[in-house]
Protein backbone atom coordinates (compact mmCIF):
# COMPACT_ATOMS: atom_id res chain seq x y z
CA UNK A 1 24.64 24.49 -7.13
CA UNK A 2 26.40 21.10 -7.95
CA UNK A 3 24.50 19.63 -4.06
CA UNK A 4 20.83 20.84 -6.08
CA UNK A 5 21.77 18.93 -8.93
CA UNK A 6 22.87 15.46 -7.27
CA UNK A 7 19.84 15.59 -5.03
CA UNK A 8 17.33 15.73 -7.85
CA UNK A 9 18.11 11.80 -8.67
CA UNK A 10 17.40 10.87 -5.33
CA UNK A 11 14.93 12.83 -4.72
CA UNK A 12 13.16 11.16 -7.66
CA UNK A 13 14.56 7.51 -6.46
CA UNK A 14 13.14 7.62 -3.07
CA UNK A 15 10.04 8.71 -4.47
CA UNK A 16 10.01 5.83 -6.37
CA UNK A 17 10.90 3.62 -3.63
CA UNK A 18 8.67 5.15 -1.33
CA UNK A 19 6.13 4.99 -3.91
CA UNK A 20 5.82 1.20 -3.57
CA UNK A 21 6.41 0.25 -0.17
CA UNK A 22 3.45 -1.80 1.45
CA UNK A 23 2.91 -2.24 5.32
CA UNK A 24 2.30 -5.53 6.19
CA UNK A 25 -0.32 -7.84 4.98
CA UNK A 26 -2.60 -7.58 8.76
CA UNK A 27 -2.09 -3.76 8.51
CA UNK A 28 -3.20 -4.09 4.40
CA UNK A 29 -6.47 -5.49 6.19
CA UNK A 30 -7.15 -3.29 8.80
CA UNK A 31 -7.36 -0.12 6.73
CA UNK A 32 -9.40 -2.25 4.19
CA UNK A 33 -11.89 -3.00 7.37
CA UNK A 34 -11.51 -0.03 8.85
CA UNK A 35 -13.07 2.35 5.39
CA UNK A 36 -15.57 -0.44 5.22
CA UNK A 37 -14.25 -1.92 2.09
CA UNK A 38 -14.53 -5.76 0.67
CA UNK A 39 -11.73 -7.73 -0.67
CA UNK A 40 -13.79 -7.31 -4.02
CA UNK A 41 -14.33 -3.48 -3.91
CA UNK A 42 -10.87 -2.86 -3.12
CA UNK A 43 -9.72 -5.47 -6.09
CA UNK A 44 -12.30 -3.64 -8.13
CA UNK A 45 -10.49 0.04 -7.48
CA UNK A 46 -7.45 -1.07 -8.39
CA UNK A 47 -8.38 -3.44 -11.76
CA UNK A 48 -7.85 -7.09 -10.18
CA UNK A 49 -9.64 -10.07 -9.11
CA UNK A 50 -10.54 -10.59 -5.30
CA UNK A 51 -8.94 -13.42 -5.00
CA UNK A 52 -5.26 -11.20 -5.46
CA UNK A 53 -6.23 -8.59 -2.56
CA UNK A 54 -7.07 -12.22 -0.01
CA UNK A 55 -3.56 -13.31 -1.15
CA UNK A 56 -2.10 -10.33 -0.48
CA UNK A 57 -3.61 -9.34 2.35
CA UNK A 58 -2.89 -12.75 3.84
CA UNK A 59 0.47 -12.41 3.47
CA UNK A 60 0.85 -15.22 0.38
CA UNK A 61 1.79 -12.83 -3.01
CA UNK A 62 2.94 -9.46 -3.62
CA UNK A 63 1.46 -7.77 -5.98
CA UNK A 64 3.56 -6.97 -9.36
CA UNK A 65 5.05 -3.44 -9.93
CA UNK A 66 2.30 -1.60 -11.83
CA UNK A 67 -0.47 -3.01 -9.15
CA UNK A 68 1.81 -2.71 -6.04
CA UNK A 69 2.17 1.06 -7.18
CA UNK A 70 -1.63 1.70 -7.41
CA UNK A 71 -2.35 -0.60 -3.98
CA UNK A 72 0.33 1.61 -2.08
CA UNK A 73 -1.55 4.72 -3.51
CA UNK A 74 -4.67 3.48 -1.71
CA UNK A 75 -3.34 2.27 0.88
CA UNK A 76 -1.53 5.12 1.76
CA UNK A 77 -4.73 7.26 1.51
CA UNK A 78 -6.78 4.88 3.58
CA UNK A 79 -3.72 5.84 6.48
CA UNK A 80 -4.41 9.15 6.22
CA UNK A 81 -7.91 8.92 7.07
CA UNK A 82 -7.80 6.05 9.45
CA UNK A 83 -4.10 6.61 10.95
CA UNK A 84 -5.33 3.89 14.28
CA UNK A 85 -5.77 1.23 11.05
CA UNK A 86 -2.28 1.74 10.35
CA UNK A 87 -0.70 0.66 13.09
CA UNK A 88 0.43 -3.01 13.96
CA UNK A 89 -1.20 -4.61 16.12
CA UNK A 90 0.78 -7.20 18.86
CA UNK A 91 -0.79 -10.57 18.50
CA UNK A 92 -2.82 -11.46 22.06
């Protein structure tokens, strides 16, 4: 019983962890390309400018806590329905 209850709290921490975790900024583009979404559209679903999905799809900012959260979220859900958009690409 004890092994149930120590699990819970990391259970819930790598939820949280996992919760937030971003690939990397050319992958953050190629699902964005691949559903056929603009910088703007995506900045729109998530409540920010454009301007903070270019920087952070280039690779320049991270985006803050409560915004990294909801990008993860769709990112993560663009992966499931375009899983070849998720992977890194080598550079030619």
């Amino acid at each position: 019983m004890m092994e149930v209850t120590m699990s819970d709290p990391l259970r819930r921490v790598d939820a949280l962890v996992d919760a937030d975790t971003l690939p990397s900024p050319r992958v953050r583009q190629q699902l964005r390309v691949a559903a056929g979404l603009t910088q703007a559209e995506v900045a729109h679903a998530i409540g920010v400018q454009r301007v903070a999905v270019a920087r952070w799809e280039a690779g320049l900012t991270k985006p803050h806590r409560s915004n990294r959260l909801k990008y993860a979220h769709f990112l993560r859900r663009l992966a499931e329905k375009y899983p070849a958009a998720a992977q890194e690409v080598a550079d030619d």
